[in-house]
N, C-alpha and C. Protein backbone atom coordinates (compact mmCIF):
# COMPACT_ATOMS: atom_id res chain seq x y z
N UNK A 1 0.81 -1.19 0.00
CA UNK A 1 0.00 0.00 0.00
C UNK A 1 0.85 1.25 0.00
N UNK A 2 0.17 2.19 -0.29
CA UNK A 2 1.21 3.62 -0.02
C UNK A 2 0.67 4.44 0.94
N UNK A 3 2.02 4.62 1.95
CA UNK A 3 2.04 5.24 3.26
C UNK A 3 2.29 6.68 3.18
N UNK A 4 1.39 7.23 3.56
CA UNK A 4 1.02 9.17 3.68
C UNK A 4 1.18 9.24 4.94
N UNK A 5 2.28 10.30 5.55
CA UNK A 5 2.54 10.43 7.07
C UNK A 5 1.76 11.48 7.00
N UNK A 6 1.07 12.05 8.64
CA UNK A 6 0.83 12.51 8.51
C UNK A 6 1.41 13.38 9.79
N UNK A 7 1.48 14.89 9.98
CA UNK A 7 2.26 15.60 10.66
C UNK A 7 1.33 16.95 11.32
N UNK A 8 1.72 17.20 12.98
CA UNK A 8 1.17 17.79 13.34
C UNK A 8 2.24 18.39 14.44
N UNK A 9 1.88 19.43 15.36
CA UNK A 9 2.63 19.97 16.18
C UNK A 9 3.10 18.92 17.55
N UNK A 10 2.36 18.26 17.67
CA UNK A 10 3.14 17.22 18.32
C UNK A 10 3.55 15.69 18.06
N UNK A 11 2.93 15.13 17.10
CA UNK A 11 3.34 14.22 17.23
C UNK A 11 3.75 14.01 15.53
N UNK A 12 3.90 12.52 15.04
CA UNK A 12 3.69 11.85 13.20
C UNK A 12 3.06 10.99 13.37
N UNK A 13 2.56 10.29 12.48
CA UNK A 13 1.69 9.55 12.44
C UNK A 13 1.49 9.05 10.65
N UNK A 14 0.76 8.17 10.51
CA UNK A 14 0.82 7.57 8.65
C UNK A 14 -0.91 7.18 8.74
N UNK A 15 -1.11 7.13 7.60
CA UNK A 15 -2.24 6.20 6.98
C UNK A 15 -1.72 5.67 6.10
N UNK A 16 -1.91 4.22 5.53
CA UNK A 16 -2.16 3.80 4.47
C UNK A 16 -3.44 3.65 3.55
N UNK A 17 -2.90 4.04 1.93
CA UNK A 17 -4.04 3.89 0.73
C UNK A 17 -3.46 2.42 0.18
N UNK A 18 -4.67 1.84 0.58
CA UNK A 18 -4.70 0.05 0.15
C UNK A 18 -4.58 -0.11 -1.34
N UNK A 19 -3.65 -1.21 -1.90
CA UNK A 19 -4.09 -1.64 -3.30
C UNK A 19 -4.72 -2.99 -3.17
N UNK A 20 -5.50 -2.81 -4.54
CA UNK A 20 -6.40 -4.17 -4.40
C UNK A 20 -5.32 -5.48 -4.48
N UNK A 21 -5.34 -6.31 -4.02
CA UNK A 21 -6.51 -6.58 -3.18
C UNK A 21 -6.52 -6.87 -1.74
N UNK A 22 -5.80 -5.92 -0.95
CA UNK A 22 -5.87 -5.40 0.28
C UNK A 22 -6.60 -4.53 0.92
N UNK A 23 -6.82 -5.09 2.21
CA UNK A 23 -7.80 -3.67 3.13
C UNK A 23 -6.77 -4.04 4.36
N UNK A 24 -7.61 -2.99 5.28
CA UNK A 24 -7.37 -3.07 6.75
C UNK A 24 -5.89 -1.76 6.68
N UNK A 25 -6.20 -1.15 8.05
CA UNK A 25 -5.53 -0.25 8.64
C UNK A 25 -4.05 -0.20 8.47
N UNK A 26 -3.21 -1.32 8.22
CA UNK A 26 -2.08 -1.59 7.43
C UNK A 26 -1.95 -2.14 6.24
N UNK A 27 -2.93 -2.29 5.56
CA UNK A 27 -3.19 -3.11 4.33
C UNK A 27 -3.12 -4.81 4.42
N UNK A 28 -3.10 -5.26 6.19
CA UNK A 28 -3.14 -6.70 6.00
C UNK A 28 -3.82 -7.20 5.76
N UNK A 29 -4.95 -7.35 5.06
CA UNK A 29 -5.60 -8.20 4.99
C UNK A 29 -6.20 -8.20 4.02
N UNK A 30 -6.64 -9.57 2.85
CA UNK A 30 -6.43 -10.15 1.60
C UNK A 30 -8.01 -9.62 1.75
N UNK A 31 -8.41 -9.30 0.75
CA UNK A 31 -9.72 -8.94 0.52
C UNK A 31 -10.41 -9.98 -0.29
N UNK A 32 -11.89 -10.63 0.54
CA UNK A 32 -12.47 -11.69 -0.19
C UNK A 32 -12.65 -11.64 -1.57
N UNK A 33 -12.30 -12.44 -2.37
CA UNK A 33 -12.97 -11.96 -4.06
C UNK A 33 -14.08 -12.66 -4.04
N UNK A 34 -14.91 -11.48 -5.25
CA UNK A 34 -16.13 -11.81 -5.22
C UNK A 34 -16.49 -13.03 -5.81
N UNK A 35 -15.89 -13.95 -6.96
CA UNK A 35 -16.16 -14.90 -7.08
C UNK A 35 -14.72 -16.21 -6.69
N UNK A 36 -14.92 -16.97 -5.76
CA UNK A 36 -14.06 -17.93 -4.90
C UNK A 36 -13.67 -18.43 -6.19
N UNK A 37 -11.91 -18.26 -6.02
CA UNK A 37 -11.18 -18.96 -6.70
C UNK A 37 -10.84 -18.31 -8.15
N UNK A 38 -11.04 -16.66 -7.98
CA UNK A 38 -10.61 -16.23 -9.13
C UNK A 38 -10.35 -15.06 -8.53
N UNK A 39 -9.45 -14.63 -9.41
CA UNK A 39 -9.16 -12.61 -8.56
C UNK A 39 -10.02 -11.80 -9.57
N UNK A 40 -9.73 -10.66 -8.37
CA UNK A 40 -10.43 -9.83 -8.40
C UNK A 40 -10.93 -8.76 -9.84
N UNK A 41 -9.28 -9.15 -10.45
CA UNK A 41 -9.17 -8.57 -11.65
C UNK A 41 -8.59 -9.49 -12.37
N UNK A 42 -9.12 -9.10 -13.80
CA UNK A 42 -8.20 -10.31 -14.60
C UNK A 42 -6.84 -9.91 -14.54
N UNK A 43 -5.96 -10.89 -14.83
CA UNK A 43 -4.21 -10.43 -15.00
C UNK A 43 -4.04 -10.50 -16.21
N UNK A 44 -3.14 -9.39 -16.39
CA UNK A 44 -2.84 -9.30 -17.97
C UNK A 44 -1.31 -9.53 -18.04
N UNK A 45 -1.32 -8.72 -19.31
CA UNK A 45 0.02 -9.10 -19.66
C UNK A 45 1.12 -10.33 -19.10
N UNK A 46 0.37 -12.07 -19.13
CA UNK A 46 1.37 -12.98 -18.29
C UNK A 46 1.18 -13.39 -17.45
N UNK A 47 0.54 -12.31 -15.88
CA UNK A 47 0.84 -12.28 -14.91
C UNK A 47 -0.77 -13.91 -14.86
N UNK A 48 -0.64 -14.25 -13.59
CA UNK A 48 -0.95 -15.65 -13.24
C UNK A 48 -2.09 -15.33 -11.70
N UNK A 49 -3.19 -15.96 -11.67
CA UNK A 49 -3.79 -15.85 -10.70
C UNK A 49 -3.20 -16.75 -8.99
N UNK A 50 -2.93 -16.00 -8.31
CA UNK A 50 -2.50 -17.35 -7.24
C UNK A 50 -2.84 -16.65 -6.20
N UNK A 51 -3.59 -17.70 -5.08
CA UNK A 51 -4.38 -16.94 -3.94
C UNK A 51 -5.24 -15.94 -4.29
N UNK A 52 -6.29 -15.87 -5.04
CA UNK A 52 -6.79 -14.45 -5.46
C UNK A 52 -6.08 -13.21 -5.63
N UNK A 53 -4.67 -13.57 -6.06
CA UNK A 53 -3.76 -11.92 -6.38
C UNK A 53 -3.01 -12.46 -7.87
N UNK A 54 -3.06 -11.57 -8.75
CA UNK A 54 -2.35 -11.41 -9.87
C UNK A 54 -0.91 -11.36 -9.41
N UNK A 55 -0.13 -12.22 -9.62
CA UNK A 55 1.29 -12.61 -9.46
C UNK A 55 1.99 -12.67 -11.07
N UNK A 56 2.98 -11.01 -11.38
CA UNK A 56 3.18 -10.74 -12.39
C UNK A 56 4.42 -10.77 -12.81
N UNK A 57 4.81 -10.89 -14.23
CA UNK A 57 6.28 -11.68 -14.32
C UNK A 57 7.10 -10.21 -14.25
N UNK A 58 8.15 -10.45 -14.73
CA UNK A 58 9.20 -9.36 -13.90
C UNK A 58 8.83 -7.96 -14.97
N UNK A 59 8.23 -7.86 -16.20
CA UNK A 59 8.12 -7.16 -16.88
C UNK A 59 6.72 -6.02 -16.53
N UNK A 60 6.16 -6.55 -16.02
CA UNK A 60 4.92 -5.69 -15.40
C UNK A 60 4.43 -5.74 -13.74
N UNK A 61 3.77 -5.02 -13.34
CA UNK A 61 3.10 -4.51 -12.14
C UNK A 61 2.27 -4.01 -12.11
N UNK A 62 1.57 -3.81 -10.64
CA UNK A 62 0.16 -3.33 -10.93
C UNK A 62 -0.88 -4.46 -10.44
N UNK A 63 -1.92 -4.47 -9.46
CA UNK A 63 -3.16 -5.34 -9.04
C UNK A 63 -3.49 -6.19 -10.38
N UNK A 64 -3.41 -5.72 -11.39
CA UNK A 64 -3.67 -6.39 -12.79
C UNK A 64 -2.72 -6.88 -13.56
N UNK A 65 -1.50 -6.45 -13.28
CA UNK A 65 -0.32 -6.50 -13.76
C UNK A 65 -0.82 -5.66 -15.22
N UNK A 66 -1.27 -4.53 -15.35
CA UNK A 66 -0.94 -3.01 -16.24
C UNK A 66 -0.63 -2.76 -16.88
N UNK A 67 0.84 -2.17 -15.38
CA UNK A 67 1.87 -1.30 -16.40
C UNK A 67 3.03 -2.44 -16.09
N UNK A 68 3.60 -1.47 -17.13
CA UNK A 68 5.14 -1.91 -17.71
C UNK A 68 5.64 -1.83 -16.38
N UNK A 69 6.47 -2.47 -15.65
CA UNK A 69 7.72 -2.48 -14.87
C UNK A 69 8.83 -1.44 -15.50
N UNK A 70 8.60 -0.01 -14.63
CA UNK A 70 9.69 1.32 -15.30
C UNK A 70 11.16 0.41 -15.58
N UNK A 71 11.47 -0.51 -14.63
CA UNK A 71 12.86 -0.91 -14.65
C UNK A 71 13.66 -1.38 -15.79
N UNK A 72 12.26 -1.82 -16.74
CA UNK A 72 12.89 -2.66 -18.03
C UNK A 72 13.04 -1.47 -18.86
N UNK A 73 13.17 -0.21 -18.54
CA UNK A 73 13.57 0.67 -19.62
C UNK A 73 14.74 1.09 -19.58
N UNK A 74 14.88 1.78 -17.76
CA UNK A 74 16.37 2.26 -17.39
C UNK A 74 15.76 1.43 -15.99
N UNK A 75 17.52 1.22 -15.41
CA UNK A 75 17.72 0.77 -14.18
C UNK A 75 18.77 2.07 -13.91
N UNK A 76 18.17 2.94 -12.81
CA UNK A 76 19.19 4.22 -12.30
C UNK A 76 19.88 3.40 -10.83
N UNK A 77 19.81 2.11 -10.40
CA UNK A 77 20.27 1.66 -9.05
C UNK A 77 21.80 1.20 -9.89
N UNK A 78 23.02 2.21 -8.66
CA UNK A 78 24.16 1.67 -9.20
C UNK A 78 24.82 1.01 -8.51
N UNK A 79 26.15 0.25 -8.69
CA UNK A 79 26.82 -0.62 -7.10
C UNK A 79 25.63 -1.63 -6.67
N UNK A 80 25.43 -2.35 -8.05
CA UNK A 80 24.66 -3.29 -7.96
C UNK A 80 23.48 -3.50 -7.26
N UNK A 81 22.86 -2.34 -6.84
CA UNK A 81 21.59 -2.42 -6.19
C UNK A 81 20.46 -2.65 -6.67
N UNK A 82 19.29 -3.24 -6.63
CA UNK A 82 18.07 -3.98 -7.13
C UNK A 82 17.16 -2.77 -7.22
N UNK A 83 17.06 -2.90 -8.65
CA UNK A 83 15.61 -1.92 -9.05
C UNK A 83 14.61 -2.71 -9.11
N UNK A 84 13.15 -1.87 -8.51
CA UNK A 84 11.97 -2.21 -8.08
C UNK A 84 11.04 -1.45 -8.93
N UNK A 85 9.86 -1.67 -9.98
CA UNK A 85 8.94 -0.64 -10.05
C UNK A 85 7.84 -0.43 -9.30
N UNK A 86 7.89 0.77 -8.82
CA UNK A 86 6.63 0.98 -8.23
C UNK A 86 5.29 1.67 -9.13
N UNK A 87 4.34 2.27 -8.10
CA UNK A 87 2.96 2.91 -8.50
C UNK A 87 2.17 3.66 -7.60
N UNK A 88 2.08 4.63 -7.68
CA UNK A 88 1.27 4.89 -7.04
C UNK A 88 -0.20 4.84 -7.18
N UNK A 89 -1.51 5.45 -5.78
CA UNK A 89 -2.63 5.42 -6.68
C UNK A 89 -3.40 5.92 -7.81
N UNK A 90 -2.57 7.26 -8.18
CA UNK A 90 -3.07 7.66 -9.56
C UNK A 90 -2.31 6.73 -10.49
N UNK A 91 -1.76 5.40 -10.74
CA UNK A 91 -1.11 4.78 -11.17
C UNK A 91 0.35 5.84 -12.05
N UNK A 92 0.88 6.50 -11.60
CA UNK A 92 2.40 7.05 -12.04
C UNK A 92 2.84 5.82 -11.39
N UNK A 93 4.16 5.66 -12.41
CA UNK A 93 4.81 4.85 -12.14
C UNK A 93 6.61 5.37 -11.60
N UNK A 94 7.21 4.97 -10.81
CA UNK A 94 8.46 5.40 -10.66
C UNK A 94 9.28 3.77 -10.07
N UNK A 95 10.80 4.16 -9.93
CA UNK A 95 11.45 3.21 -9.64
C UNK A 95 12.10 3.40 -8.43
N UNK A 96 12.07 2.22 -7.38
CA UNK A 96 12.77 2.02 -5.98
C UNK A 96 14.03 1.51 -5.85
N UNK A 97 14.99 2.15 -5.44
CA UNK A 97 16.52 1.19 -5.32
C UNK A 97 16.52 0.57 -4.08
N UNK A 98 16.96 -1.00 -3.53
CA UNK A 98 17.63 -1.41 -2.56
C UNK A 98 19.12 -1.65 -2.98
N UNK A 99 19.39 -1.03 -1.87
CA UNK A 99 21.02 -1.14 -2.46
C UNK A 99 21.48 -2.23 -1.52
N UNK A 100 22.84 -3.12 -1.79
CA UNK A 100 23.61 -3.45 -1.57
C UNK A 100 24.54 -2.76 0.07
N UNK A 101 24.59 -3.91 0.97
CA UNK A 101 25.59 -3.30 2.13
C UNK A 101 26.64 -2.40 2.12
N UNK A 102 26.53 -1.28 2.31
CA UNK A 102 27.73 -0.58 2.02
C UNK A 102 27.69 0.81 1.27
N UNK A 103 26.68 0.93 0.96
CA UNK A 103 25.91 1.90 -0.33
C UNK A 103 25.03 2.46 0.21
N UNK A 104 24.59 3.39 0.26
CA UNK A 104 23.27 4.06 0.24
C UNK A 104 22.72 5.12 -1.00
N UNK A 105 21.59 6.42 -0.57
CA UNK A 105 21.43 7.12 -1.49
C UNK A 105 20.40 6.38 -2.14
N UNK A 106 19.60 7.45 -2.93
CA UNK A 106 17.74 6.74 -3.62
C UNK A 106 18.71 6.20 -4.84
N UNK A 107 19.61 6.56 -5.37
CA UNK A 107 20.35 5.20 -6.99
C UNK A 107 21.28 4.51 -6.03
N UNK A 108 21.57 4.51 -4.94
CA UNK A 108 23.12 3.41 -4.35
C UNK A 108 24.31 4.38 -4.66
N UNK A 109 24.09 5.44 -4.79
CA UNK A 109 25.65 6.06 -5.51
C UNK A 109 26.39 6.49 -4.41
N UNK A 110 26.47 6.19 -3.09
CA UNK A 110 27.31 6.70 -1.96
C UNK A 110 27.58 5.78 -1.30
N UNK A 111 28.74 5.62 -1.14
CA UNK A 111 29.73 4.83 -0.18
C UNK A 111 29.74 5.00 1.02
N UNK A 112 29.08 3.95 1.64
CA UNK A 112 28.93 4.75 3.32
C UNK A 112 30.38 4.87 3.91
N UNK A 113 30.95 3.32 3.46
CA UNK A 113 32.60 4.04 4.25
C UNK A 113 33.41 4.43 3.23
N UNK A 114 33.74 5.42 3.88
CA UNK A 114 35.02 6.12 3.42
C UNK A 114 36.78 6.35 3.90
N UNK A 115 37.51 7.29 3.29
CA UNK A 115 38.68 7.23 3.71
C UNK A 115 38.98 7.91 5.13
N UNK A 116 37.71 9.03 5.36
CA UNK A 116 37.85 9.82 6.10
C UNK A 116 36.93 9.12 7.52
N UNK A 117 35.88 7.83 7.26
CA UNK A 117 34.39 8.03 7.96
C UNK A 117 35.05 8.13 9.53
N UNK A 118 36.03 7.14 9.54
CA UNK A 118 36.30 6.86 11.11
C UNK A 118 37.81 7.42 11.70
N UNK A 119 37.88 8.48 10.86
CA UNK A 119 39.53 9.11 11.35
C UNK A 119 40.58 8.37 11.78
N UNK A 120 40.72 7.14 10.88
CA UNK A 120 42.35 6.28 11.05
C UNK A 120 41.65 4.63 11.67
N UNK A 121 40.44 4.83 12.18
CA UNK A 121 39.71 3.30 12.68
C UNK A 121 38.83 2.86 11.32
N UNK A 122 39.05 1.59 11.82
CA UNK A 122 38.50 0.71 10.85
C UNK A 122 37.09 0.90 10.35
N UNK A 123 36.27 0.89 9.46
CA UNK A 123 34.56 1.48 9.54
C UNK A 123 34.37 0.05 8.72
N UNK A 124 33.00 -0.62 9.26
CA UNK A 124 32.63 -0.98 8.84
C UNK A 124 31.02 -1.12 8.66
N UNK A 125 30.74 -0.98 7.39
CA UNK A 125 28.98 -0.82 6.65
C UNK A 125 28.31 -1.89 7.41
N UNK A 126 27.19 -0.78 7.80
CA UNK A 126 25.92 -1.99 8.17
C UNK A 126 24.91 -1.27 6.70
N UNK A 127 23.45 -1.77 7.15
CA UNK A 127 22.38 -1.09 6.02
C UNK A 127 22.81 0.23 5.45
N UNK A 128 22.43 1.15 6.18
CA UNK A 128 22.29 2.50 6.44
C UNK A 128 23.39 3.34 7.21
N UNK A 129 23.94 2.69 7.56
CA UNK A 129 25.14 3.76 8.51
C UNK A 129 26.31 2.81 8.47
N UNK A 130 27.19 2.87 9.23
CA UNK A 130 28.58 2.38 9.93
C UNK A 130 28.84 2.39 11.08
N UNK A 131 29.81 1.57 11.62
CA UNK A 131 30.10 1.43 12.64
C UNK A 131 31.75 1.36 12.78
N UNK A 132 32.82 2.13 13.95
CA UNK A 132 33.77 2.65 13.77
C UNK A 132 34.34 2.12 14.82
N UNK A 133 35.78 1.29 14.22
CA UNK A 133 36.56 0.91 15.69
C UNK A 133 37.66 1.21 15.67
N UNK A 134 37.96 2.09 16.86
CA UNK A 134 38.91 2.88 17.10
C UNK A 134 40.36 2.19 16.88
N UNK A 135 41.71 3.13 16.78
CA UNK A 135 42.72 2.58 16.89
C UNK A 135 43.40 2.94 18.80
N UNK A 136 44.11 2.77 19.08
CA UNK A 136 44.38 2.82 20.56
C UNK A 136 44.86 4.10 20.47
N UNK A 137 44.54 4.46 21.78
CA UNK A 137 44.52 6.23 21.60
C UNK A 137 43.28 7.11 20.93
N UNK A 138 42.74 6.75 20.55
CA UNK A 138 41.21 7.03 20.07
C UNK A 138 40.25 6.38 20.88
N UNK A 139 39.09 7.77 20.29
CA UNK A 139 37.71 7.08 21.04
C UNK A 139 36.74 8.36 20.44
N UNK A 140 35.68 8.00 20.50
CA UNK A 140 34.07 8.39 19.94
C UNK A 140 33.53 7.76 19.17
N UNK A 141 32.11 8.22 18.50
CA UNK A 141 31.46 7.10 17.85
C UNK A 141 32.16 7.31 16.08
N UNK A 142 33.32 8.26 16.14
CA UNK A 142 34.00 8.16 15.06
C UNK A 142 35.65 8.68 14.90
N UNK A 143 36.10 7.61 15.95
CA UNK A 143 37.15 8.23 16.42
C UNK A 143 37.84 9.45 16.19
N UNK A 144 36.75 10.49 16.61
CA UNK A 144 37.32 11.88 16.46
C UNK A 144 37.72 12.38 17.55
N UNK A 145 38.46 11.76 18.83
CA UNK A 145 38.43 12.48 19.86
C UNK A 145 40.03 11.56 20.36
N UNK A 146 40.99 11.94 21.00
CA UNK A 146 42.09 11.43 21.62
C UNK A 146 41.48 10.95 23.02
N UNK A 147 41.41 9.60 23.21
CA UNK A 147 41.38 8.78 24.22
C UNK A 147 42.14 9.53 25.31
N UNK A 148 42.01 10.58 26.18
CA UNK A 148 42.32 10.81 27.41
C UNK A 148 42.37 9.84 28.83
N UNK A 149 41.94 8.68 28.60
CA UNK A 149 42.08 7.44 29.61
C UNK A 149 42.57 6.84 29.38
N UNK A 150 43.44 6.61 28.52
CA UNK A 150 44.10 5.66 27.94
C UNK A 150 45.31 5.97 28.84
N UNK A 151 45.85 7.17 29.07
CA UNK A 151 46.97 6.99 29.82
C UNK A 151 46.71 7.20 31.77
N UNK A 152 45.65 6.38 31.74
CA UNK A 152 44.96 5.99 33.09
C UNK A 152 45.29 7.27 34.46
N UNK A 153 44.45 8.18 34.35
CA UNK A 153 45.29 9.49 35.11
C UNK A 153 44.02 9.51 35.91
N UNK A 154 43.62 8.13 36.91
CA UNK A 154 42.67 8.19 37.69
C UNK A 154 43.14 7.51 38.84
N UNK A 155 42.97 7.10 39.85
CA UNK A 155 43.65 6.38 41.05
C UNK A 155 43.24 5.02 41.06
N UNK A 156 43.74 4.08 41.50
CA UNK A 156 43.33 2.79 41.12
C UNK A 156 41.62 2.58 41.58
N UNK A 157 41.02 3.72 42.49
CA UNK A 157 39.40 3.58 43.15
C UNK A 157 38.28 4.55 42.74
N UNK A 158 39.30 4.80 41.22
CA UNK A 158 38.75 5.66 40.57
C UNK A 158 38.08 4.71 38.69
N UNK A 159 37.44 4.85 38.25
CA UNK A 159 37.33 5.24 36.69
C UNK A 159 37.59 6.40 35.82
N UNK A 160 38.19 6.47 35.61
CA UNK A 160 37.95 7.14 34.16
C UNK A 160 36.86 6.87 33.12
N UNK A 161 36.36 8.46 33.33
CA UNK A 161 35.09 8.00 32.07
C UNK A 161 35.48 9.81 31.53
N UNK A 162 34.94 9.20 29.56
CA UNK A 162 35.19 10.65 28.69
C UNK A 162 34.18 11.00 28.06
N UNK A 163 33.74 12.22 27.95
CA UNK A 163 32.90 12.72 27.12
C UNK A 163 33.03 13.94 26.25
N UNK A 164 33.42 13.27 25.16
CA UNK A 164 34.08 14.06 23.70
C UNK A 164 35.35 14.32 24.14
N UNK A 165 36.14 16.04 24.39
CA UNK A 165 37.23 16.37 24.69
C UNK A 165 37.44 15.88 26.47
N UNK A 166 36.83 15.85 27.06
CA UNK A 166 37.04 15.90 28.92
C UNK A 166 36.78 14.66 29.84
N UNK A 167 37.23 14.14 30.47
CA UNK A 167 37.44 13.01 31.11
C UNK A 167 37.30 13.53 32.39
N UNK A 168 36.69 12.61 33.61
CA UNK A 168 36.29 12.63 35.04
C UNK A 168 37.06 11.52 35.75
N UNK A 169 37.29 11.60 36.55
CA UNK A 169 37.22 10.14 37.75
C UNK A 169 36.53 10.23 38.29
N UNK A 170 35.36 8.93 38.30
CA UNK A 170 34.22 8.20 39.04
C UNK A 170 34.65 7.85 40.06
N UNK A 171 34.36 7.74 41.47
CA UNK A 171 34.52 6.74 42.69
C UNK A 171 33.19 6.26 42.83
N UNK A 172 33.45 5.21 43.02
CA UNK A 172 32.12 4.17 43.39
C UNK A 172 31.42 4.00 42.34
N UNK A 173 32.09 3.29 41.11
CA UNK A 173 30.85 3.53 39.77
C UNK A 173 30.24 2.26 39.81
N UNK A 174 30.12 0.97 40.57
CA UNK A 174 29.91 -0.15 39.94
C UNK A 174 28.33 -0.60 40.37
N UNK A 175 27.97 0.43 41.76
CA UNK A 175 26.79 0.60 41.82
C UNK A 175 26.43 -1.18 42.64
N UNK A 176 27.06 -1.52 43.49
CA UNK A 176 26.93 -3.00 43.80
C UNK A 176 26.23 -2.78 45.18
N UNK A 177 25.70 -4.18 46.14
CA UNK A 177 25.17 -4.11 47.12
C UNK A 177 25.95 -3.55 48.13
N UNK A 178 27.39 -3.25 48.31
CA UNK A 178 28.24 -3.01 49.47
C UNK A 178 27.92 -1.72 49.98
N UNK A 179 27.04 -1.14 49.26
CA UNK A 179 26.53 0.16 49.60
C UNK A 179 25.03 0.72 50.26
N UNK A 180 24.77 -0.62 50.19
CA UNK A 180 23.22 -0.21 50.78
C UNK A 180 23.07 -0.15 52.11
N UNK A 181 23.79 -0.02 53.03
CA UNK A 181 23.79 0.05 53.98
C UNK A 181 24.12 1.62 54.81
N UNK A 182 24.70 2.42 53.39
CA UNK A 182 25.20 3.46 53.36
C UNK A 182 24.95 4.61 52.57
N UNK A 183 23.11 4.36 52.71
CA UNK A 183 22.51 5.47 51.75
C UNK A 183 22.36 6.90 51.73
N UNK A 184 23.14 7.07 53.11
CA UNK A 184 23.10 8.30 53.18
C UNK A 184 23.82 9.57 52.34
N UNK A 185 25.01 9.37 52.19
CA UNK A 185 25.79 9.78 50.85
C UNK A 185 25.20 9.60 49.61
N UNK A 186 24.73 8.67 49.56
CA UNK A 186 23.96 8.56 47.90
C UNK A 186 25.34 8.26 47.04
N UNK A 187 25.72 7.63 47.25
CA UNK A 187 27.34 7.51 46.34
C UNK A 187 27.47 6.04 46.43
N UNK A 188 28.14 5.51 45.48
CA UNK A 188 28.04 3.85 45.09
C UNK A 188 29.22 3.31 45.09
N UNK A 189 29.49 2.11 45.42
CA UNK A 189 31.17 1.88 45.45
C UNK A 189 31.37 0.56 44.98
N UNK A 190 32.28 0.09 44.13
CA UNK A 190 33.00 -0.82 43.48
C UNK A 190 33.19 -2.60 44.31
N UNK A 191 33.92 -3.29 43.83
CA UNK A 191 33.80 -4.67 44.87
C UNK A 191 34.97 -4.27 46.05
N UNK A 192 35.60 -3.21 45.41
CA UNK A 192 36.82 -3.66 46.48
C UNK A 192 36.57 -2.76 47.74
N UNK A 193 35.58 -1.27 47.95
CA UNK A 193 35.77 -0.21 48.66
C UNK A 193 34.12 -0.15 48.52
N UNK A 194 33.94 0.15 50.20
CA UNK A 194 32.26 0.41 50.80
C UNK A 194 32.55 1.55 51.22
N UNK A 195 32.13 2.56 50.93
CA UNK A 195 32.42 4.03 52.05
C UNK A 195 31.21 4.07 53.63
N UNK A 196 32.13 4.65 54.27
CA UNK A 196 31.66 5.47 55.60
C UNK A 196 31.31 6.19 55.50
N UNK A 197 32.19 7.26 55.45
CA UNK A 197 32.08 8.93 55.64
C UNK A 197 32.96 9.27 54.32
N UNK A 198 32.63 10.06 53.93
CA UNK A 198 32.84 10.95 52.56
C UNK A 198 34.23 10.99 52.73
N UNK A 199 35.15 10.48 51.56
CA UNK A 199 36.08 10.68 51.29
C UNK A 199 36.88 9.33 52.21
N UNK A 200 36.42 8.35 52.95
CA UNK A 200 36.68 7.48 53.67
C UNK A 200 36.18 6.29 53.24
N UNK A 201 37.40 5.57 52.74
CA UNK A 201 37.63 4.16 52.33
C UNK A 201 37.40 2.69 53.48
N UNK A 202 36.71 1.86 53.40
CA UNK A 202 37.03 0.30 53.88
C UNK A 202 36.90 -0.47 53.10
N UNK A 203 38.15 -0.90 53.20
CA UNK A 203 38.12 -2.10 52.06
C UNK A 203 37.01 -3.25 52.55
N UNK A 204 36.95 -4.34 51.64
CA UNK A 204 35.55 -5.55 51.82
C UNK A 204 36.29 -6.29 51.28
N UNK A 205 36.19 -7.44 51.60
CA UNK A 205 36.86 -8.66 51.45
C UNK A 205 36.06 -9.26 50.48
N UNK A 206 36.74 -9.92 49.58
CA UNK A 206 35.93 -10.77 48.37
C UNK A 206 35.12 -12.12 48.74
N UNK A 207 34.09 -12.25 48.66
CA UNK A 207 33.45 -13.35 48.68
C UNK A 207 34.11 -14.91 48.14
């Protein structure tokens, strides 16, 4: 079916316009034909009745199979991506690319990774985006940032944690039970250190 969003000051939202021979609020559901065991429309050009739907060979489309399939004229999907013809309901016809892993863009003509995507880390293509793994000494979601923890400038009862250019030391990040006894601080502590009093360490013995 073809999906019309629809847009307002707070929220989005879609309808779908059903093709035959679909109904229902997402278009699931096969619409009875009126006479059992034949569709709804005759199929032309080839196409074959199965389940009450015109099932059309690769050259046409369409509830009837119609029109021409745009694809058999030009295919604009490049980097080997699969052209689709579509239709809408004034029956215009246009063409859909799925591209190939690694590609995007409505023809496939863009390379998701590049020389630059992950600044010296490895990138590698999912669908639609990438994913970037750092070299040592790096860090962000595209290694654009110098790993500041890397040269560990926290105390051993500390973490290091970074966000973009600036790095913190955490005490008590691990958030474990050794602390519930000690809610008054509101501060969380690791396996090795339960706090008392602020700024006051006891070690805990390992289970």
């Amino acid at each position: 079916g073809l999906c019309q969003p629809n847009y307002n000051s707070t929220s989005v939202s879609f309808t779908c316009t059903c093709q035959i021979p679909y109904t229902g609020v997402y278009c699931e559901t096969l619409m009875t034909p009126q006479v059992p065991g034949t569709c709804l429309l005759p199929c032309n050009n080839g196409g074959s009745c199965v389940n009450s739907m015109c099932m059309c060979t690769s050259q046409y489309i369409g509830p009837s199979c119609q029109y021409e399939n745009p694809c058999t004229k030009t295919n604009p999907c490049l980097n080997s991506g699969t052209c689709f013809g579509r239709y809408n309901v004034t029956g215009a016809l246009y063409t859909q690319c799925f591209c190939l892993q690694g590609y995007t863009g409505v023809n496939c003509e863009t390379t998701i990774c590049t020389s630059t995507s992950c600044n010296g880390g490895i990138c590698t293509a999912t669908q639609n985006s990438f994913i970037c793994t750092c070299p040592t000494g790096k860090t962000g979601d595209r290694c654009q940032y110098t790993d500041l923890c890397a040269s560990n400038p926290c105390s051993a009862t500390e973490r290091c944690e970074q966000t973009e250019n600036v790095y913190k030391c955490n005490t008590c990040y691990d958030k474990t039970t050794y602390c519930t006894m000690y809610q008054t601080h509101r501060e969380y502590c690791d396996n090795r250190f339960t706090i008392l009093v602020d700024k006051n360490y006891i070690p805990v013995l390992e289970a």
